[in-house]
C-alpha atoms as a PDB file:
ATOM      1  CA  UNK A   1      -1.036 -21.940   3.147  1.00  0.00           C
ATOM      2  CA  UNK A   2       0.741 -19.815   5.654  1.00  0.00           C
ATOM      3  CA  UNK A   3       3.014 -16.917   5.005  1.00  0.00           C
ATOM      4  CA  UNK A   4       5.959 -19.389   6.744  1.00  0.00           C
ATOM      5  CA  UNK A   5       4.772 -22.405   4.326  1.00  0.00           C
ATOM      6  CA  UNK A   6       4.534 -20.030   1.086  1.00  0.00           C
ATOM      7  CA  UNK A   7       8.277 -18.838   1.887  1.00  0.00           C
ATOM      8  CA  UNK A   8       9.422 -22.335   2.110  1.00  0.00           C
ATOM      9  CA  UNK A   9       7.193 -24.016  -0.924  1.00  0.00           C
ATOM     10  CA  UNK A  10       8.842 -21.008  -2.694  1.00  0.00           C
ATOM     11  CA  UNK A  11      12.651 -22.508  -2.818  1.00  0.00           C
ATOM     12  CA  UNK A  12      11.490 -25.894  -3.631  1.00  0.00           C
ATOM     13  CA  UNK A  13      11.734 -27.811  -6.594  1.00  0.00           C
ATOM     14  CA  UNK A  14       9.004 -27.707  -9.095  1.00  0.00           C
ATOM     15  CA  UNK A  15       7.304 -30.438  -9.546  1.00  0.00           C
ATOM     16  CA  UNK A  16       8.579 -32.984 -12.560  1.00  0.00           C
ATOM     17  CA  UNK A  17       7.429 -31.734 -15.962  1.00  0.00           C
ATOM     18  CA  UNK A  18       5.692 -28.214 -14.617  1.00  0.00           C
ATOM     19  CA  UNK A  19       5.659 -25.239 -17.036  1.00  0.00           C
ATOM     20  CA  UNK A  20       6.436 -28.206 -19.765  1.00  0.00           C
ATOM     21  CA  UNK A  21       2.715 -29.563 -20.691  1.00  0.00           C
ATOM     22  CA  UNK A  22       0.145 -28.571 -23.901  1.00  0.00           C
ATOM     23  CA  UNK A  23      -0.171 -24.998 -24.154  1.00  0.00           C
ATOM     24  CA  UNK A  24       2.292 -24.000 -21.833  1.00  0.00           C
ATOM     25  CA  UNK A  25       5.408 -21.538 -23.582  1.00  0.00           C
ATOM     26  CA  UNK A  26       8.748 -22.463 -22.390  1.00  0.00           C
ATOM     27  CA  UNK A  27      11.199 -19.753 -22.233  1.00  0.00           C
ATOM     28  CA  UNK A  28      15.425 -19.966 -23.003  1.00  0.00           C
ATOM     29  CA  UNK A  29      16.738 -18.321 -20.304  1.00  0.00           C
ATOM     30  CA  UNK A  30      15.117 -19.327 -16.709  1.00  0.00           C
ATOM     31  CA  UNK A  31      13.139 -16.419 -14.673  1.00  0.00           C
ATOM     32  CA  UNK A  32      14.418 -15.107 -11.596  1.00  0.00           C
ATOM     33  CA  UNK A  33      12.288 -13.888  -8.725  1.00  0.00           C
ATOM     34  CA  UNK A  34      13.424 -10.843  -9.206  1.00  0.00           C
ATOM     35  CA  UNK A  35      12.214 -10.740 -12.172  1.00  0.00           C
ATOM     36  CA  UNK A  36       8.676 -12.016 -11.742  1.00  0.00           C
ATOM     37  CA  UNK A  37       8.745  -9.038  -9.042  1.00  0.00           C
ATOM     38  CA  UNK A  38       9.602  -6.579 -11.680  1.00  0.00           C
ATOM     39  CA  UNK A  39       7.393  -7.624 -14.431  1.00  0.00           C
ATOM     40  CA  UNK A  40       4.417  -7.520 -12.072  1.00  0.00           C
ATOM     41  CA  UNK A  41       5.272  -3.791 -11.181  1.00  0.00           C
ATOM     42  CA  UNK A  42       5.494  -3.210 -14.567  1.00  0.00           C
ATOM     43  CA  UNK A  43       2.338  -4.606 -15.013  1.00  0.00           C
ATOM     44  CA  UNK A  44       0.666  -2.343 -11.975  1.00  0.00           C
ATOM     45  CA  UNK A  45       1.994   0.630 -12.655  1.00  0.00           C
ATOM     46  CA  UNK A  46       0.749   0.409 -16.490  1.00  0.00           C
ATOM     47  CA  UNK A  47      -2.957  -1.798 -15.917  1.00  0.00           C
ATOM     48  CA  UNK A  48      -3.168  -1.280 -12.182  1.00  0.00           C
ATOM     49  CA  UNK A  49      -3.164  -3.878  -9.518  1.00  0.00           C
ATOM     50  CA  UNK A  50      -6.209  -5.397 -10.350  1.00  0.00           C
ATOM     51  CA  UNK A  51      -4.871  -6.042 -13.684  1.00  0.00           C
ATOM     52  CA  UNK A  52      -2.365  -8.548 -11.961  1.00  0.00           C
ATOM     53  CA  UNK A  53      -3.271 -12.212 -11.984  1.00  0.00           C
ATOM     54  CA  UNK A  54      -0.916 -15.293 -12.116  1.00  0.00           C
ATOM     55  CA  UNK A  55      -2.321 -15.492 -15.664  1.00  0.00           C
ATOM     56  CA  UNK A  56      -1.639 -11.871 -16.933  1.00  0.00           C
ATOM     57  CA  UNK A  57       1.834 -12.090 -15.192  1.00  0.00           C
ATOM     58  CA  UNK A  58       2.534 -15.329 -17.200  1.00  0.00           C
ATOM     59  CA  UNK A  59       1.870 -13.735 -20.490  1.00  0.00           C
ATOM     60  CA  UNK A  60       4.050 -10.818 -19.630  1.00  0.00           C
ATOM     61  CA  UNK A  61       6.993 -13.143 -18.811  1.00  0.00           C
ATOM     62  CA  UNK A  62       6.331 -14.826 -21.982  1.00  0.00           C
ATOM     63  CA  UNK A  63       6.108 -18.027 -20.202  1.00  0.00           C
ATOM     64  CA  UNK A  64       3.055 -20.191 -18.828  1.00  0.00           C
ATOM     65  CA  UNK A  65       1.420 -19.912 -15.587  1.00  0.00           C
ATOM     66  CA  UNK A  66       2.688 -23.263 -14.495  1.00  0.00           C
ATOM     67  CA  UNK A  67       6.125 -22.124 -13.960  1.00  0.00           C
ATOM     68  CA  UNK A  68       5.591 -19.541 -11.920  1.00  0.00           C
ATOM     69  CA  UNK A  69       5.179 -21.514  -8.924  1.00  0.00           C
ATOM     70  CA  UNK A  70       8.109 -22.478  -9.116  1.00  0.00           C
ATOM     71  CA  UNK A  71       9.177 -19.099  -7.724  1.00  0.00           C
ATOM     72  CA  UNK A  72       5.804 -17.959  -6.467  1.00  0.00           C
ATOM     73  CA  UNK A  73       3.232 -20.143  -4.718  1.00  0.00           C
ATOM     74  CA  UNK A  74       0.345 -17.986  -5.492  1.00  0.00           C
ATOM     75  CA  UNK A  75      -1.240 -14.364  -5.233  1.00  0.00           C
ATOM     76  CA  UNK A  76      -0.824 -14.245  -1.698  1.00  0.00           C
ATOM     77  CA  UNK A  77       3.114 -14.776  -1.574  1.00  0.00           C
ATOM     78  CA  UNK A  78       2.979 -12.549  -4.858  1.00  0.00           C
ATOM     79  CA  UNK A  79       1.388  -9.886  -2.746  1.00  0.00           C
ATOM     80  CA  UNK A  80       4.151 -10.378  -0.059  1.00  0.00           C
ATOM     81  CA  UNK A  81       6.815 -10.255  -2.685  1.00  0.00           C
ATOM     82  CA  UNK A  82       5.382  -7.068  -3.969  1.00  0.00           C
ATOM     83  CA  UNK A  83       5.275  -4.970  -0.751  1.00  0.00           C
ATOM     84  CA  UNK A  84       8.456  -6.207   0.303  1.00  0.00           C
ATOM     85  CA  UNK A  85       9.959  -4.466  -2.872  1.00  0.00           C
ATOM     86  CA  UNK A  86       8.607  -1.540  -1.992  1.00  0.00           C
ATOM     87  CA  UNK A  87       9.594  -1.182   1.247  1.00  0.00           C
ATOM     88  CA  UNK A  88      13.425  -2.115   0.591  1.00  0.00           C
ATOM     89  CA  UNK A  89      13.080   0.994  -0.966  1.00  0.00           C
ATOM     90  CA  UNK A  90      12.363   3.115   1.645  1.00  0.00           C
ATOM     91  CA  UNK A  91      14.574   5.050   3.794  1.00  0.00           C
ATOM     92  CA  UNK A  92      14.491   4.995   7.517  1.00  0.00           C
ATOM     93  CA  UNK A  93      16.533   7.134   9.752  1.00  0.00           C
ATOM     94  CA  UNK A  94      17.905   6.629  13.093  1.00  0.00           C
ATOM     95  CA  UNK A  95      15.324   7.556  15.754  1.00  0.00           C
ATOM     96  CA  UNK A  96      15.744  10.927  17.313  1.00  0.00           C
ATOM     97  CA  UNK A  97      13.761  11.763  20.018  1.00  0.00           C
ATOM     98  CA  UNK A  98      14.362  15.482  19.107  1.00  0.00           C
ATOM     99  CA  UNK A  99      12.705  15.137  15.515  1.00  0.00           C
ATOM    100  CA  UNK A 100      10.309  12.146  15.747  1.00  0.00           C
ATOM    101  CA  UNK A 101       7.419  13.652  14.682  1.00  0.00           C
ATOM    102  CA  UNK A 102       9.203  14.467  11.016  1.00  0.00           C
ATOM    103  CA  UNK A 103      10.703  11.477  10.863  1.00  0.00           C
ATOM    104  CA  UNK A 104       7.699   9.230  10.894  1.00  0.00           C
ATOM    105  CA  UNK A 105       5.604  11.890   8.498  1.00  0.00           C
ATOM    106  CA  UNK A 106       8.290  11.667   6.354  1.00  0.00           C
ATOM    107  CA  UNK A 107       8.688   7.760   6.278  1.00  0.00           C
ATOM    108  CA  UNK A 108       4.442   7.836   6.048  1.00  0.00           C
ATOM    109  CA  UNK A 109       5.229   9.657   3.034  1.00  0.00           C
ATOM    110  CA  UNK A 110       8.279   7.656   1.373  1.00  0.00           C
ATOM    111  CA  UNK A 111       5.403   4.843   1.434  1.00  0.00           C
ATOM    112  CA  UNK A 112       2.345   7.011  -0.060  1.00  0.00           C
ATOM    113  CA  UNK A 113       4.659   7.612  -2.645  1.00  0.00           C
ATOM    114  CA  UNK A 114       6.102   4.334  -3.587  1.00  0.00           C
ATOM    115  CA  UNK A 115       2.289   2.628  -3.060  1.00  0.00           C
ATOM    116  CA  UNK A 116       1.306   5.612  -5.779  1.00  0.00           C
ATOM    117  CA  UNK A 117       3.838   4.827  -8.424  1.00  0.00           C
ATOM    118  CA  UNK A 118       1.627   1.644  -9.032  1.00  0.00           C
ATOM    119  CA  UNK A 119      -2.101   2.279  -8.677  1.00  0.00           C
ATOM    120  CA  UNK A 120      -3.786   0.032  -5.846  1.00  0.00           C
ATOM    121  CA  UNK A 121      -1.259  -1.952  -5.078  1.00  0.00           C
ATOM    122  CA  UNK A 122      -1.646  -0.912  -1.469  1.00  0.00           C
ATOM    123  CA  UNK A 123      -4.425  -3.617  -1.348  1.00  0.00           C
ATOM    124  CA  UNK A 124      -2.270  -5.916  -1.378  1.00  0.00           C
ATOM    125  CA  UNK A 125      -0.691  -4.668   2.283  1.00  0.00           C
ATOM    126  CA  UNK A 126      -4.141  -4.238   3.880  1.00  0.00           C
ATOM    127  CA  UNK A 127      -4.609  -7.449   6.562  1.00  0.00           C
ATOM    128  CA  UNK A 128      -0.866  -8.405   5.541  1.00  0.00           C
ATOM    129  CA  UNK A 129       1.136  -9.727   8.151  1.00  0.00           C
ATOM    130  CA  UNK A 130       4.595  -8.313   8.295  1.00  0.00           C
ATOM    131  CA  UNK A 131       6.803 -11.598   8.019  1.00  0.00           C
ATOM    132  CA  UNK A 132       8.719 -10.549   5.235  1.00  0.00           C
ATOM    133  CA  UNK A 133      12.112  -9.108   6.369  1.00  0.00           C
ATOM    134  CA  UNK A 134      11.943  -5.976   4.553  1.00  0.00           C
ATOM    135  CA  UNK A 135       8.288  -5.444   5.725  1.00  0.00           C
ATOM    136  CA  UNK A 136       9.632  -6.263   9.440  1.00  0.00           C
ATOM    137  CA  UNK A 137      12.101  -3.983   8.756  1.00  0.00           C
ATOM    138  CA  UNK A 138       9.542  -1.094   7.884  1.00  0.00           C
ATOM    139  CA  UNK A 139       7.934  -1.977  11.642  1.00  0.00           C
ATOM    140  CA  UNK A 140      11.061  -2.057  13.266  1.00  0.00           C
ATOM    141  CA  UNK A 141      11.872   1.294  11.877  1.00  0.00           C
ATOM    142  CA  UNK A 142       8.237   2.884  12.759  1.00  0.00           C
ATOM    143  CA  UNK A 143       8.083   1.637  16.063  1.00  0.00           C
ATOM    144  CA  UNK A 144      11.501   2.635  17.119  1.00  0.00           C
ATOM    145  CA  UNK A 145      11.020   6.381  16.266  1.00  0.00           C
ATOM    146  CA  UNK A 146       7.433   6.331  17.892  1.00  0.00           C
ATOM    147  CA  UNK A 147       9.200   4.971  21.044  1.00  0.00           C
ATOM    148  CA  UNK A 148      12.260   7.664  20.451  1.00  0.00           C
ATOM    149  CA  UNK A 149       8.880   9.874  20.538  1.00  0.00           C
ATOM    150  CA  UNK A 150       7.954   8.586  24.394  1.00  0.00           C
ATOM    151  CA  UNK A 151       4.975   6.717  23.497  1.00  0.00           C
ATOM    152  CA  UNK A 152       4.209   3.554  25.505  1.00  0.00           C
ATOM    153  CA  UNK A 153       5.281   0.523  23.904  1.00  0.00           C
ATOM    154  CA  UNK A 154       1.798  -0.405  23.130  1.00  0.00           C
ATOM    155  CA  UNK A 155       0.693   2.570  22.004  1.00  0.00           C
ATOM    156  CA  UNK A 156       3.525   2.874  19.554  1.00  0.00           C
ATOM    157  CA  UNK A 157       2.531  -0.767  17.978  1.00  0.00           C
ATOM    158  CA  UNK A 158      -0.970   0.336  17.780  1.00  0.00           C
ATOM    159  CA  UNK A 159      -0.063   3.849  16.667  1.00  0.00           C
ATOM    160  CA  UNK A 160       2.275   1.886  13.716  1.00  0.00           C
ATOM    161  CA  UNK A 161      -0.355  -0.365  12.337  1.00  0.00           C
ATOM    162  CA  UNK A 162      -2.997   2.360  12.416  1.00  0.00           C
ATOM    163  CA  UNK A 163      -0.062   4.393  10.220  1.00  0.00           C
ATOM    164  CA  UNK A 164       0.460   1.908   8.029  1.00  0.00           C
ATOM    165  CA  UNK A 165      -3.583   1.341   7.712  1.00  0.00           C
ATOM    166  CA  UNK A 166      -3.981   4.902   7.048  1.00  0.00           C
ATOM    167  CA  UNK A 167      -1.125   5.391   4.704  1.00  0.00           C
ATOM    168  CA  UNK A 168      -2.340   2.095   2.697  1.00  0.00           C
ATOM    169  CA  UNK A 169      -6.378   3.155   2.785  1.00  0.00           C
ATOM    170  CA  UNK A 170      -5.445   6.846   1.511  1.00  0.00           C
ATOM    171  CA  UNK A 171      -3.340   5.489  -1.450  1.00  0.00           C
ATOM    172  CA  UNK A 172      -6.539   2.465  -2.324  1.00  0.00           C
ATOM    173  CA  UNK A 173      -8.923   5.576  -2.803  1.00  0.00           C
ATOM    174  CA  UNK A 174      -7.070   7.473  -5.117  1.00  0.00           C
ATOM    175  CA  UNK A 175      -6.689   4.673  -7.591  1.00  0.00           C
ATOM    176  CA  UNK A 176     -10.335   3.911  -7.126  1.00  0.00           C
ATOM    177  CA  UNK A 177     -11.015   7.512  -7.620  1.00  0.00           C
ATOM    178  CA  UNK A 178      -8.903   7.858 -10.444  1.00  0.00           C
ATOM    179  CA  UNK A 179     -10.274   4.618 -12.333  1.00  0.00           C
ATOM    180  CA  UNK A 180     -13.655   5.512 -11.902  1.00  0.00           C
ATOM    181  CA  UNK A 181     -12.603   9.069 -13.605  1.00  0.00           C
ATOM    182  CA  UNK A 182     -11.209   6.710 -16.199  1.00  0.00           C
ATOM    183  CA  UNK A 183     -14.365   4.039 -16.294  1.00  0.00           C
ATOM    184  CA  UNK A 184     -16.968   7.046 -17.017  1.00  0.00           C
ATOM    185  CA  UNK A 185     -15.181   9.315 -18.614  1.00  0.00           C
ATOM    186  CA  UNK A 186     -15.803  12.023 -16.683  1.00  0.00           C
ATOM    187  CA  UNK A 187     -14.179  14.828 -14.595  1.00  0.00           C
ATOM    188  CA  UNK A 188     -17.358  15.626 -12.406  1.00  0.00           C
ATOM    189  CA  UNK A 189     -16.648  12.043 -10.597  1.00  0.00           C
ATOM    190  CA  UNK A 190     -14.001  13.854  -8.880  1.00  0.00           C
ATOM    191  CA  UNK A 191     -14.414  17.435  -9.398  1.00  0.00           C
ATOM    192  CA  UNK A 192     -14.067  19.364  -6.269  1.00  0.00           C
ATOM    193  CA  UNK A 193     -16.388  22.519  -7.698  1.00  0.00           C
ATOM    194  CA  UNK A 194     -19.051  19.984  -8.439  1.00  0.00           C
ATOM    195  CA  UNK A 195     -19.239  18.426  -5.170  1.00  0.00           C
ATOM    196  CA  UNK A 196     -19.363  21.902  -3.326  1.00  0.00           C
ATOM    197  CA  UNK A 197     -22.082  22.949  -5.668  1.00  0.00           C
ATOM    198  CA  UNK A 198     -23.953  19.645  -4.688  1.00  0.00           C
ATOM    199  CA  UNK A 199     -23.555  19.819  -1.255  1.00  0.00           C
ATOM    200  CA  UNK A 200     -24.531  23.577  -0.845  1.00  0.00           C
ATOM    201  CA  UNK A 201     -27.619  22.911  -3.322  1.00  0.00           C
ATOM    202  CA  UNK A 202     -28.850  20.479  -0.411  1.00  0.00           C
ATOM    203  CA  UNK A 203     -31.720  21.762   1.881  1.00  0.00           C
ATOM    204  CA  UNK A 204     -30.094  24.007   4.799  1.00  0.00           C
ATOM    205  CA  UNK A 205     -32.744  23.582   7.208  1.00  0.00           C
ATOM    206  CA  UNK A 206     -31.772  19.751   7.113  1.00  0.00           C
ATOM    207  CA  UNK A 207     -28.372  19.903   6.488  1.00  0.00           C
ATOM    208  CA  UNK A 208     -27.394  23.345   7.966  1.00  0.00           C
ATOM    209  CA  UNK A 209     -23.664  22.503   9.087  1.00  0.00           C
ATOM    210  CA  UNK A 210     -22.908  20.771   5.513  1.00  0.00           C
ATOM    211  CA  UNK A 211     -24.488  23.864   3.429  1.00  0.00           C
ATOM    212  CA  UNK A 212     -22.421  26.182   5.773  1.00  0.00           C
ATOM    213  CA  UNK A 213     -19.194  24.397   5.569  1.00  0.00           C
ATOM    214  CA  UNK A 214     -19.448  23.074   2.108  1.00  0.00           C
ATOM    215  CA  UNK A 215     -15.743  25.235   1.336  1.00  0.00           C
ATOM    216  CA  UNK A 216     -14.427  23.775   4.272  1.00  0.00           C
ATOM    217  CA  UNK A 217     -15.452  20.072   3.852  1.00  0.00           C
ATOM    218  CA  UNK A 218     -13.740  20.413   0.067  1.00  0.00           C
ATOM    219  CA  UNK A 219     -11.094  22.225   0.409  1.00  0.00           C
ATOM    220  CA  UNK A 220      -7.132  21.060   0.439  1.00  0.00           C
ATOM    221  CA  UNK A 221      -5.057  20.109  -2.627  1.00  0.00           C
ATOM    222  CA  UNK A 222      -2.002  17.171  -3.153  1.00  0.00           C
ATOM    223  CA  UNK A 223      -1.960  15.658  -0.023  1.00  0.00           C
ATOM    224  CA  UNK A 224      -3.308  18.465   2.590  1.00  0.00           C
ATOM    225  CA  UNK A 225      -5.478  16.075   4.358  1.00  0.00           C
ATOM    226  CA  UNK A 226      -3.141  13.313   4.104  1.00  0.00           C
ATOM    227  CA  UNK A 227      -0.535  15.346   5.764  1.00  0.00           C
ATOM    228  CA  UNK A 228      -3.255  16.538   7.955  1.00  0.00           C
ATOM    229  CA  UNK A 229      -4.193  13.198   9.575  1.00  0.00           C
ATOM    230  CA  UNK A 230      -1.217  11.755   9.704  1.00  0.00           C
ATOM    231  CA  UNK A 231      -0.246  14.507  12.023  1.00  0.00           C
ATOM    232  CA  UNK A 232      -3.610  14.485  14.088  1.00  0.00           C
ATOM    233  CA  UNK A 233      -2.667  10.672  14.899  1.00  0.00           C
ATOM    234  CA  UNK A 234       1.191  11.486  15.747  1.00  0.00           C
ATOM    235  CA  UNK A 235      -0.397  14.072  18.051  1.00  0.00           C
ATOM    236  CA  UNK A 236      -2.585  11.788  19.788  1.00  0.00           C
ATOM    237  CA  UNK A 237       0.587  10.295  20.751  1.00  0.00           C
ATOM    238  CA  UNK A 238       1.348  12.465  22.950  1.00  0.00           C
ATOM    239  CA  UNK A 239      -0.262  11.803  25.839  1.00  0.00           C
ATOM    240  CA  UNK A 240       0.240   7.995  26.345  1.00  0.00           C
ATOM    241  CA  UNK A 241       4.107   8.477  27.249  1.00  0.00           C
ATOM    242  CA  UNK A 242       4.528   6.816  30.362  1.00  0.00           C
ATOM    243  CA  UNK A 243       1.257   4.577  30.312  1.00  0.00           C
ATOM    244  CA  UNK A 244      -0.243   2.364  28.139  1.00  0.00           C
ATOM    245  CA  UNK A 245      -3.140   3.389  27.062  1.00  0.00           C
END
């Protein structure tokens, strides 16, 4: 089922008698989409996004899964729903050619931020099509301040997804690294120190540039190298104004 079908299965009836059969709770007051949204952020941002399932959501609702379709179709229009809260959220200023480059670090940021509040949840945007108006609305607003910027119309789309790719991958690793901290119980799994040790213990004659630049290859704390490629790609930018490539 498409994104297009999902939306429009979504304000349909539900079928006679779903959410009312053997083992299935039936709540007093009806759920809202609204607040199957919120319950499954709640969810996230306490268990994580793998945590989520129709299932988990269900109990959490204090209802059974069968009713939830008749708000939700399934994960995939979940996952929509999900994203599309987040970005409502986020603020997007008016493009200014004079301050582009800020502007799109800082609305690459807004996202990092909101994707962090609930730990890999940014899976859910990776291969996502934006069809979702407040998703669309996120693309609008990226492309128009790349544009504002001079790039080429292409290489602002390009230069938007690859953003958004970035911005989603970046947030995905830090939950994994942070579960996996969690999972063994053990700092050295992402202990800076420990890595350089390792990677300066290696044999220099074999690995002479990664012994040497061990400090370097470790180093930067919060989101240094987050900041740091988001700018190299905004740079990279610059010279396809005019042209499309």
């Amino acid at each position: 089922m498409n994104p297009r079908e999902r939306r429009a299965a979504r304000h349909q009836l539900p079928p006679s008698g779903a959410g009312t059969g053997p083992g299935t709770r039936r709540r007093r007051v009806p759920i809202t989409v609204a607040q199957v949204v919120d319950t499954a952020l709640d969810v996230i941002a306490a268990e994580g996004y793998e945590a989520l399932t129709m299932r988990r959501l269900a109990g959490a609702l204090d209802t059974g899964p069968a009713s939830l379709y008749a708000h939700v179709v399934n994960k995939a229009d979940l996952d929509e729903l999900l994203i599309a809260r987040l970005c409502a959220g986020l603020v997007l200023p008016e493009p200014d050619p004079a301050a582009w480059r800020e502007q799109i670090r800082g609305v690459c940021g807004q996202l990092r931020d909101a994707y962090l509040r609930y730990p890999g949840i940014s899976r859910a945007a990776l291969a996502m099509a934006p069809t979702d108006l407040e998703t669309v609305r996120l693309s609008e607003g990226m492309l128009g301040i790349l544009l504002a910027g001079g790039a080429a119309p292409r290489a602002a789309a390009w230069a938007a997804d690859a953003l958004l790719l970035y911005v989603g991958a970046y947030c995905l690793e830090i939950s994994v690294m942070d579960q996996r901290k969690v999972d063994n119980d053990a700092d050295w799994v992402v202990d800076t120190d420990e890595l350089r040790r390792r990677l300066t213990a290696l044999p220099a004659a074999t690995f002479p540039h990664i012994t040497r630049h061990a400090a370097e290859i470790t180093a930067g704390g919060g989101h240094d190298r987050f900041d740091f490629t988001v700018a190299l790609m905004i740079d990279g930018l610059a010279g396809t104004a005019g042209g499309e490539a």
